[in-house]
Protein backbone atom coordinates (compact mmCIF):
# COMPACT_ATOMS: atom_id res chain seq x y z
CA UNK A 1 48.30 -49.90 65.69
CA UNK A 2 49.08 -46.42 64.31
CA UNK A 3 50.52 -44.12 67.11
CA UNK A 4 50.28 -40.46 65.93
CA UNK A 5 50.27 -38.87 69.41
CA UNK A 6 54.09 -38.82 69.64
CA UNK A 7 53.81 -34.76 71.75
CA UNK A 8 52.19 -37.05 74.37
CA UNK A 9 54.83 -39.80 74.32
CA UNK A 10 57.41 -41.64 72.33
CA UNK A 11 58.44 -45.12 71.40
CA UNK A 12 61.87 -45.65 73.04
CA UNK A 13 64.68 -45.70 70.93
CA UNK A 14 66.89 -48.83 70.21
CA UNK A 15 69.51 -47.29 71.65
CA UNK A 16 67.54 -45.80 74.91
CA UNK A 17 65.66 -49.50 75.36
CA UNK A 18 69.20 -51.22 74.83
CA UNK A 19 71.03 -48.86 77.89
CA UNK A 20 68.08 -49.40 79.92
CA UNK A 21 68.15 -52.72 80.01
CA UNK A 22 71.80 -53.44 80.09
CA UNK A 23 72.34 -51.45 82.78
CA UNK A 24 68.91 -52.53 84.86
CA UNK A 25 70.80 -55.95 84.34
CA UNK A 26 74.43 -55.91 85.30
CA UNK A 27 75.22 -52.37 86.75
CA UNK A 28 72.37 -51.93 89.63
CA UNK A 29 74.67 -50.98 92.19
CA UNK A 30 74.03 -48.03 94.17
CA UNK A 31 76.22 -44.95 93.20
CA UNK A 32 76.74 -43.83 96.42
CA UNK A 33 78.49 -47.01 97.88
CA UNK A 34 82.39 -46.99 98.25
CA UNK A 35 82.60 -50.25 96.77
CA UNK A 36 83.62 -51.04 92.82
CA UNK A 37 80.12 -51.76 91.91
CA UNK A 38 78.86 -48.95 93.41
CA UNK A 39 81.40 -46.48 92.22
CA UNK A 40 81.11 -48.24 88.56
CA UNK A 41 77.41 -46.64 88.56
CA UNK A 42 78.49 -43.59 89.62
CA UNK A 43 80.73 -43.53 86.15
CA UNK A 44 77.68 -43.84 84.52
CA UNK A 45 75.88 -41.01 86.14
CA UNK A 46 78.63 -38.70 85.08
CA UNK A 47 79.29 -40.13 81.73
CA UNK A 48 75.30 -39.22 81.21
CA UNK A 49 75.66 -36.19 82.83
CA UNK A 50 78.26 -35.17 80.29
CA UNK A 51 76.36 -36.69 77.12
CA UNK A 52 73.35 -34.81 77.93
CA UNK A 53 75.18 -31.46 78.71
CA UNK A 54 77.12 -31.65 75.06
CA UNK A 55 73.53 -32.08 73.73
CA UNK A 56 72.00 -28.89 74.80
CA UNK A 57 75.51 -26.82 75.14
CA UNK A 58 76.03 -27.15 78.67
CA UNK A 59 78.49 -28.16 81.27
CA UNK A 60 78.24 -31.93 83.16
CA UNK A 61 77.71 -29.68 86.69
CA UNK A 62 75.19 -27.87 85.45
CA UNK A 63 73.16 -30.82 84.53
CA UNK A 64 70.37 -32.16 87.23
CA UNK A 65 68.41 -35.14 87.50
CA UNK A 66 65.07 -35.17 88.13
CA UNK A 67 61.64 -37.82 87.50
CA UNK A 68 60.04 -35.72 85.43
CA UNK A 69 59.48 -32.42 83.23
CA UNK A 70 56.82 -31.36 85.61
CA UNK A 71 58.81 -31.89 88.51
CA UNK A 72 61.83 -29.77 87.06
CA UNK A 73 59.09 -27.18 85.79
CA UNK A 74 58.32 -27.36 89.92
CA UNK A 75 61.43 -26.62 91.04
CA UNK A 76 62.33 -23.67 89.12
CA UNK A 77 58.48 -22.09 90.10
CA UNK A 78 59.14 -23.00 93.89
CA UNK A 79 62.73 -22.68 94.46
CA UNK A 80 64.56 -20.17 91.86
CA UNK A 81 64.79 -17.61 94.14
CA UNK A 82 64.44 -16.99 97.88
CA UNK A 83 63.36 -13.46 97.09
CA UNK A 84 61.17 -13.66 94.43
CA UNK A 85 59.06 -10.54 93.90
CA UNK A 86 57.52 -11.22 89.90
CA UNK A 87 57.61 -13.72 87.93
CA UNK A 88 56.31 -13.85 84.47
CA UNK A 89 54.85 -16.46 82.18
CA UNK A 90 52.83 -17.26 79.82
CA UNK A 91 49.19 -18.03 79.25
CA UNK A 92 50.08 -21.10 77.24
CA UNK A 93 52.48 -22.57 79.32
CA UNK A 94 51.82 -26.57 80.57
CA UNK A 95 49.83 -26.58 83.85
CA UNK A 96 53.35 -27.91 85.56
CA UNK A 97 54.20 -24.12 84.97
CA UNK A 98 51.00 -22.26 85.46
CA UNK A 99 49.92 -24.57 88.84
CA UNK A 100 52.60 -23.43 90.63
CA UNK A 101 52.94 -20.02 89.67
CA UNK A 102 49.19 -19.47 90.82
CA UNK A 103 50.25 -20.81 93.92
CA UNK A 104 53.20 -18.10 93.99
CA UNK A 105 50.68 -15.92 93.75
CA UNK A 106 48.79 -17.06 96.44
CA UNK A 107 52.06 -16.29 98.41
CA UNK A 108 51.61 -12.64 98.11
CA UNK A 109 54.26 -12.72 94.48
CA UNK A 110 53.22 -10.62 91.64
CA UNK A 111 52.60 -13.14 88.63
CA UNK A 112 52.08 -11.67 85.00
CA UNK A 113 50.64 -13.67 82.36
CA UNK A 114 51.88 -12.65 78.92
CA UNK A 115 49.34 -12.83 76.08
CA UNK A 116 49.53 -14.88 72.95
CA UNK A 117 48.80 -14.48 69.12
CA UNK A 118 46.56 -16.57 66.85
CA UNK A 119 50.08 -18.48 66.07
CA UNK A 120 50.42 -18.83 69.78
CA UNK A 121 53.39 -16.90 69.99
CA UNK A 122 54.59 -13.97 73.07
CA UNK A 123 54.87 -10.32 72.21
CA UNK A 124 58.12 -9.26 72.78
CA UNK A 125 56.82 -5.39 72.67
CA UNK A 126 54.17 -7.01 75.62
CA UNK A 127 57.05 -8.94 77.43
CA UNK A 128 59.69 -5.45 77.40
CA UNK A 129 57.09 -3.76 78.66
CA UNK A 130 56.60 -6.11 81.72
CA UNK A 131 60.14 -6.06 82.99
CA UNK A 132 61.32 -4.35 85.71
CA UNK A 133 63.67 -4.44 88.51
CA UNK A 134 61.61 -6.75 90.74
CA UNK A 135 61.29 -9.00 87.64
CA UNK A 136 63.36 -12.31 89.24
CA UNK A 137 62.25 -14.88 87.03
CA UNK A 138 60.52 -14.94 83.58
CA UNK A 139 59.59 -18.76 82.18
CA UNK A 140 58.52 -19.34 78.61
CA UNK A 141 58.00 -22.47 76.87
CA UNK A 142 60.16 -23.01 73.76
CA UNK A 143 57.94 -25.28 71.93
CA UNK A 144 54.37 -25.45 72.70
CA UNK A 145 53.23 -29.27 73.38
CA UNK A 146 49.62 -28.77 71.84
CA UNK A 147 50.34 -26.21 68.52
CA UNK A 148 54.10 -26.73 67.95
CA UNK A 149 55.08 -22.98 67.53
CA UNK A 150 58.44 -21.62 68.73
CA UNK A 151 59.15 -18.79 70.62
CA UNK A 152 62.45 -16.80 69.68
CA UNK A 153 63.75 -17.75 73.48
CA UNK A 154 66.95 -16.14 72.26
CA UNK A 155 65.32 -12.53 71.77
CA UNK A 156 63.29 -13.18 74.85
CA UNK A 157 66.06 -14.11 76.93
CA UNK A 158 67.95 -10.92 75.50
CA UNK A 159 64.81 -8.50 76.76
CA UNK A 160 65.01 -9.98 80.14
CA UNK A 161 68.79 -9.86 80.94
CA UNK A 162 69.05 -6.41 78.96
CA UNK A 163 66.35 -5.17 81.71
CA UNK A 164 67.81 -6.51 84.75
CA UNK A 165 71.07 -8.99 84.70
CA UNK A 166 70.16 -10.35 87.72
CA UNK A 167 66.74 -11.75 86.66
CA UNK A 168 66.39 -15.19 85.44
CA UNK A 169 65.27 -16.69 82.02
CA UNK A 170 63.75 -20.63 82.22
CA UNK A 171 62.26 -22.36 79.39
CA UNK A 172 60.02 -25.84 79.68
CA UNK A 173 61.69 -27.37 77.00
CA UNK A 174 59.89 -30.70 77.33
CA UNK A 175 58.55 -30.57 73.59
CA UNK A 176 62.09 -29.37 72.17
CA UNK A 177 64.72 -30.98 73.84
CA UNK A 178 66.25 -33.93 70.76
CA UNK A 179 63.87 -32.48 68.08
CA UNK A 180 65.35 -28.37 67.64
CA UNK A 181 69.07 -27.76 67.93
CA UNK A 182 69.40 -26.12 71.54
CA UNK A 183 72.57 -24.46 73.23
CA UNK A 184 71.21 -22.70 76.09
CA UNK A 185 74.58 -20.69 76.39
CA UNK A 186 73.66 -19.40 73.07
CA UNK A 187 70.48 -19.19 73.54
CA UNK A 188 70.54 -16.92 77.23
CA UNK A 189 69.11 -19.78 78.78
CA UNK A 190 69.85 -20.13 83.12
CA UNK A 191 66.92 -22.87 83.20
CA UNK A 192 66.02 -25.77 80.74
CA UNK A 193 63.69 -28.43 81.78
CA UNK A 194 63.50 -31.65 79.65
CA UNK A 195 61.88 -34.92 80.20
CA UNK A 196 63.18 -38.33 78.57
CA UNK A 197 60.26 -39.52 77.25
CA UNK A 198 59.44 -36.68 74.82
CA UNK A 199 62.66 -37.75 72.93
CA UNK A 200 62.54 -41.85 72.47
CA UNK A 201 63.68 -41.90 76.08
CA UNK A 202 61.80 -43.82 79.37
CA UNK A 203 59.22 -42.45 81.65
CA UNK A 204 60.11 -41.07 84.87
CA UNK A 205 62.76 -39.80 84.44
CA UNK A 206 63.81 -36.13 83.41
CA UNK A 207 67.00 -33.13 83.90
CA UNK A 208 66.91 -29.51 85.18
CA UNK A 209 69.73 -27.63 83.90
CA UNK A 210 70.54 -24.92 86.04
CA UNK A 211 73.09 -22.23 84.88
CA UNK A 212 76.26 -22.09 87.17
CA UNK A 213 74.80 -18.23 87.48
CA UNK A 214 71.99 -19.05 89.11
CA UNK A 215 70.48 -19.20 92.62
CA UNK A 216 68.44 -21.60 93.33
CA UNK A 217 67.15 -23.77 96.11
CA UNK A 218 67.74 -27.03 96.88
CA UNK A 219 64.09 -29.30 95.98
CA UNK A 220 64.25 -32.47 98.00
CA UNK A 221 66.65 -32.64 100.91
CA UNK A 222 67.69 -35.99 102.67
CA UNK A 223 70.80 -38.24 101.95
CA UNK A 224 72.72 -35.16 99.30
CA UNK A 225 72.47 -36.63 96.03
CA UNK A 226 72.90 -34.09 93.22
CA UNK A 227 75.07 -32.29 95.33
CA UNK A 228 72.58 -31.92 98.15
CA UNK A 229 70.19 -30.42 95.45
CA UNK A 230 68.23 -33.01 94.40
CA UNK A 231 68.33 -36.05 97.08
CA UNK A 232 67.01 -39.69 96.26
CA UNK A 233 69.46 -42.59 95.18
CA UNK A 234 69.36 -41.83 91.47
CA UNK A 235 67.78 -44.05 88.61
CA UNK A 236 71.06 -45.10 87.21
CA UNK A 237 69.46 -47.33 84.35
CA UNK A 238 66.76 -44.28 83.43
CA UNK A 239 69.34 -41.79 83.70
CA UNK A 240 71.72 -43.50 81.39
CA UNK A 241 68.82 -44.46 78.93
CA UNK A 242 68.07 -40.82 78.79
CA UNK A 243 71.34 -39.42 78.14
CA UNK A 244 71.63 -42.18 75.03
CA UNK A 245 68.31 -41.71 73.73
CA UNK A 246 68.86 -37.69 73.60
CA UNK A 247 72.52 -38.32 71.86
CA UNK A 248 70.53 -40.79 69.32
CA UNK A 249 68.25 -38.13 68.90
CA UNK A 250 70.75 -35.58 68.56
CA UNK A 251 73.13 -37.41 65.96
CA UNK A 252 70.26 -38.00 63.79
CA UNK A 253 68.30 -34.61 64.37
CA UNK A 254 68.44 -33.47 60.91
CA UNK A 255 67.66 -36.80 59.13
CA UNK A 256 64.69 -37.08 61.63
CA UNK A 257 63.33 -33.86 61.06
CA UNK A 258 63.36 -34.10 57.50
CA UNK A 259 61.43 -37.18 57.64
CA UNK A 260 58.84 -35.84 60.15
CA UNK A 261 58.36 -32.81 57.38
CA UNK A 262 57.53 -35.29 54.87
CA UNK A 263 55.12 -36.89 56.81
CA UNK A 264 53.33 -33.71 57.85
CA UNK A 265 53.33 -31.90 53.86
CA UNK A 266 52.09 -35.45 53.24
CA UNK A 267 49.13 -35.35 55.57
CA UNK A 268 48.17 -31.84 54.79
CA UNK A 269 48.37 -32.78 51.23
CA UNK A 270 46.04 -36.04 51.75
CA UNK A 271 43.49 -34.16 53.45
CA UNK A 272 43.15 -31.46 50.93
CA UNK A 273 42.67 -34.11 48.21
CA UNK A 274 39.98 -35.60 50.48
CA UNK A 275 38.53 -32.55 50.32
CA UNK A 276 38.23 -32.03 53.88
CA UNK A 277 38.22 -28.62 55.13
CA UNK A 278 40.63 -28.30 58.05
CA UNK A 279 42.51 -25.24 59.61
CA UNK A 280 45.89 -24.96 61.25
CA UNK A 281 45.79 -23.77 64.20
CA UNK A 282 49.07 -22.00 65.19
CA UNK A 283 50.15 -22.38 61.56
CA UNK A 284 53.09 -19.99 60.86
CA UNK A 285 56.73 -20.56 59.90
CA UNK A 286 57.84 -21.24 63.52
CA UNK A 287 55.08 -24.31 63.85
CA UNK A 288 57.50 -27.44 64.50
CA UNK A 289 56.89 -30.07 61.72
CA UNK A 290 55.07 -33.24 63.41
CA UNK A 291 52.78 -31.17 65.55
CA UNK A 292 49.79 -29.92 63.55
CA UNK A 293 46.58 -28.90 65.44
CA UNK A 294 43.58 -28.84 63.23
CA UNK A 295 40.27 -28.05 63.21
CA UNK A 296 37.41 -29.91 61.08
CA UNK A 297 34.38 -27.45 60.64
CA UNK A 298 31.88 -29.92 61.91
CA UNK A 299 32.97 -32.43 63.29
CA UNK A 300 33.78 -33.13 67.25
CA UNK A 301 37.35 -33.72 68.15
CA UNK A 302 36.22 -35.77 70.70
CA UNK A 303 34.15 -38.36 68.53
CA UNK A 304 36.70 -38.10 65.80
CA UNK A 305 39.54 -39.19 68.42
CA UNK A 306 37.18 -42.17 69.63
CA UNK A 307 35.98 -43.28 65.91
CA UNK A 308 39.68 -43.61 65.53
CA UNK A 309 40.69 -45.29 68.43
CA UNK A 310 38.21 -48.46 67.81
CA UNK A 311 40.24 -48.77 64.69
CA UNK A 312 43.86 -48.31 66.68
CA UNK A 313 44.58 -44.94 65.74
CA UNK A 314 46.18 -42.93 68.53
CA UNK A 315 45.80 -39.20 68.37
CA UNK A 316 44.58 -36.64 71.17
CA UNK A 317 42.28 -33.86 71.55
CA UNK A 318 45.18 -31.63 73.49
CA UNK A 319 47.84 -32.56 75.64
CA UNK A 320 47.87 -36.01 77.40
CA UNK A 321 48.47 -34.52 80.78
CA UNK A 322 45.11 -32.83 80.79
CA UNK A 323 43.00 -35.11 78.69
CA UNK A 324 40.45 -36.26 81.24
CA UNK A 325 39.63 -32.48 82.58
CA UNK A 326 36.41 -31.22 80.88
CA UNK A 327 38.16 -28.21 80.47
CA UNK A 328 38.54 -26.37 77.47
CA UNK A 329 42.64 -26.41 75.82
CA UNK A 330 43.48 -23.29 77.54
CA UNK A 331 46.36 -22.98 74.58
CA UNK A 332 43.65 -22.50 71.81
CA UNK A 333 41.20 -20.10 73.79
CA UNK A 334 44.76 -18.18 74.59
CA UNK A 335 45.27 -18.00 70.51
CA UNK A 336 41.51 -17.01 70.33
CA UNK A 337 39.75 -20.01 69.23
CA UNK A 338 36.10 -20.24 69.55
CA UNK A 339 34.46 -22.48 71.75
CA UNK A 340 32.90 -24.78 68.37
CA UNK A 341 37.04 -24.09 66.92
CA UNK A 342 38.44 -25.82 70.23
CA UNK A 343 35.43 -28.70 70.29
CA UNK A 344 36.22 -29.47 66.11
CA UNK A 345 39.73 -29.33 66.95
CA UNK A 346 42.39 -32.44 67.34
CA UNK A 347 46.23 -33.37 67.68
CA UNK A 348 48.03 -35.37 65.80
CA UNK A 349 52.00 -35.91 66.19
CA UNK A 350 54.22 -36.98 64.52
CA UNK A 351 57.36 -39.28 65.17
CA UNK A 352 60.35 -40.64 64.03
CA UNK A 353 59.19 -44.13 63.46
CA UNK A 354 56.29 -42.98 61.86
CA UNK A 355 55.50 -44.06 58.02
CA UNK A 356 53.50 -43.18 54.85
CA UNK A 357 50.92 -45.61 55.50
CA UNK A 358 50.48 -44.66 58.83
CA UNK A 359 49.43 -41.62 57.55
CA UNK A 360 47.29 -43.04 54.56
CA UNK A 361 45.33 -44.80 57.23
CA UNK A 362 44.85 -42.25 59.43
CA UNK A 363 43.02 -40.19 56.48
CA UNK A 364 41.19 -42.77 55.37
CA UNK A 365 39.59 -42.85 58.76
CA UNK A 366 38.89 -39.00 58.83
CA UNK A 367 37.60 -38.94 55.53
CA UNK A 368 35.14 -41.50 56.19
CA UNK A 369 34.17 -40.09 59.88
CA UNK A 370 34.09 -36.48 57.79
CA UNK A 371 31.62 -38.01 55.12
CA UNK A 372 29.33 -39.31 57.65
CA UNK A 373 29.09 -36.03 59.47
CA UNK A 374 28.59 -34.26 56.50
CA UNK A 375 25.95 -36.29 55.32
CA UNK A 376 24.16 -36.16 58.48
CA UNK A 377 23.87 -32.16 58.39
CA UNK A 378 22.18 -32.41 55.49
């Protein structure tokens, strides 16, 4: 098989898959229990806690854990603020972002979608001009799951505090976290969401950070885990898988990324010699390498992705969360894409197991599907 969807999900790292077993195995106690055993997995929840907070630039208590991305993008849209009057987003944000802020808006809140350009990317002129006093929370992606691009969250979370000091800057980093260098304290950053699986990590399981600044509601009450924030006896094995697999990632960021940028010049190059006409979409200098976004004059993304598959070649036609809705990627008609752009249009991502002849093959395939087509229009 040749897995080139890697913004949908990753193969778990050796060092993620060897904490998650090890500690599935011999340390299943339950951290909240008095006892040795318990209070030996309760070492482990803070020694993750503290890996994963060095990562991003943090501190262990501001670190939160949580299943998911989407449920740590839910949390910050439902509890950030018991007097929320505005919040502002994005119109390319992941529907874990743009779900509940419709429903905020629902509530009676004013919600402002910014606007994006054809490299998917927030005015900063547009976003100044949308602050005010009543702003209380303003939520932009860093990395964009279907077109890779970057926002400057550093500028943007410079606008927003400049306006008001008391308003709050979250980013879904989902696509970012173990693949850019992050320090949120750097960066302006009161809210990060990650999820483990994005970064050679296990599924369900995911952080909020949450700035020691902030204030912010509690999400599931019960029995006070995460300091009454978070409750639910905590996935000690996932947790501990996570905070290795982000500190593999980390260590080895720049090694990674170079080989990731090799793979995607390489495909870019292959295609061109196949002569196949492709466009970028999103492609400017803040497009993360591994994430390129093309469309084929021609061809449909959708047949393209399912030629592929019977040959076990894994890409997508947008992200994985929303790849059954008939629904056209909201990102690309955002960037303003065409309706034919979006349909001729495919993922394909990049990871850090990935090779050369994973890429080779995938061409080969898209040449030959390309040939077809364009023998049939004639």
């Amino acid at each position: 098989m040749v897995y080139l969807d890697n913004a949908a999900t990753t193969t778990m790292s050796e060092a993620a898959l060897g904490a998650l077993m090890e500690v599935s195995a011999n340390i299943y106690g339950n951290p909240s229990s008095a006892y040795g055993f318990g209070r030996q997995a309760k070492r482990l929840l803070e020694e993750s806690r503290k890996i994963i907070a060095d990562c991003i630039g943090a501190e262990p208590e501001e670190i939160f854990f949580t299943s998911c991305g989407t449920e740590s993008d839910n949390w910050v849209m439902t509890k950030a603020s018991d007097k929320v009057e505005k919040i502002i987003t994005s119109a390319v944000e992941h529907h874990a972002i743009l779900h509940p802020a419709e429903n905020q808006r629902l509530l009676g809140k004013n919600v402002q979608l910014l606007s994006v350009d054809n490299n998917c990317l927030v005015s900063i002129p547009e976003l100044s001009a949308a602050l005010d006093q009543k702003t209380a929370l303003v939520s932009i992606m860093l990395q964009n799951n279907e077109v890779g691009s970057i926002q400057d969250i550093t500028e943007i979370a410079r606008q927003v505090h400049e306006s008001n000091p008391e308003s709050l800057v979250h980013t879904d980093a989902v696509q970012a976290v173990g693949h850019i260098k992050i320090d949120v304290k750097e960066m302006g950053i009161d809210l990060l969401s990650a999820s483990a699986h994005k970064f050679n990590g296990p599924k369900g399981i995911g952080f909020l950070y949450i700035s020691k600044r902030c204030s912010i509601a509690p999400y599931i009450v019960g029995g006070g885990q995460e300091k009454g924030m978070r409750s639910g006896t905590e996935n000690v094995a996932g947790i501990y898988s996570m905070a290795k697999a982000l500190e593999d990632n980390v260590a080895n960021m720049e090694s990674i990324h170079n080989h990731i940028s090799e793979l995607d010049s390489m495909l870019r190059t292959l295609l061109t010699e196949q002569k196949i006409e492709f466009c970028i979409n999103g492609d400017s200098s803040s497009r993360a390498a591994g994430i390129l976004n093309i469309s084929i004059p021609g061809i449909d993304g959708e047949g393209l992705l399912n030629i592929l598959d019977m040959h076990d070649i894994c890409i997508s036609i947008g992200s994985a969360c929303n790849s059954k809705s008939q629904d056209r990627s909201h990102v690309l008609l955002a960037m303003g894409l065409d309706e034919i752009e979006i349909d001729s249009s495919v993922r394909i991502s990049i990871g850090r197991y990935n090779t050369e002849e994973d890429i080779r093959t995938l061409v080969k395939w898209i040449a030959s599907f390309y040939k077809i087509a364009k023998l049939a229009e004639t």
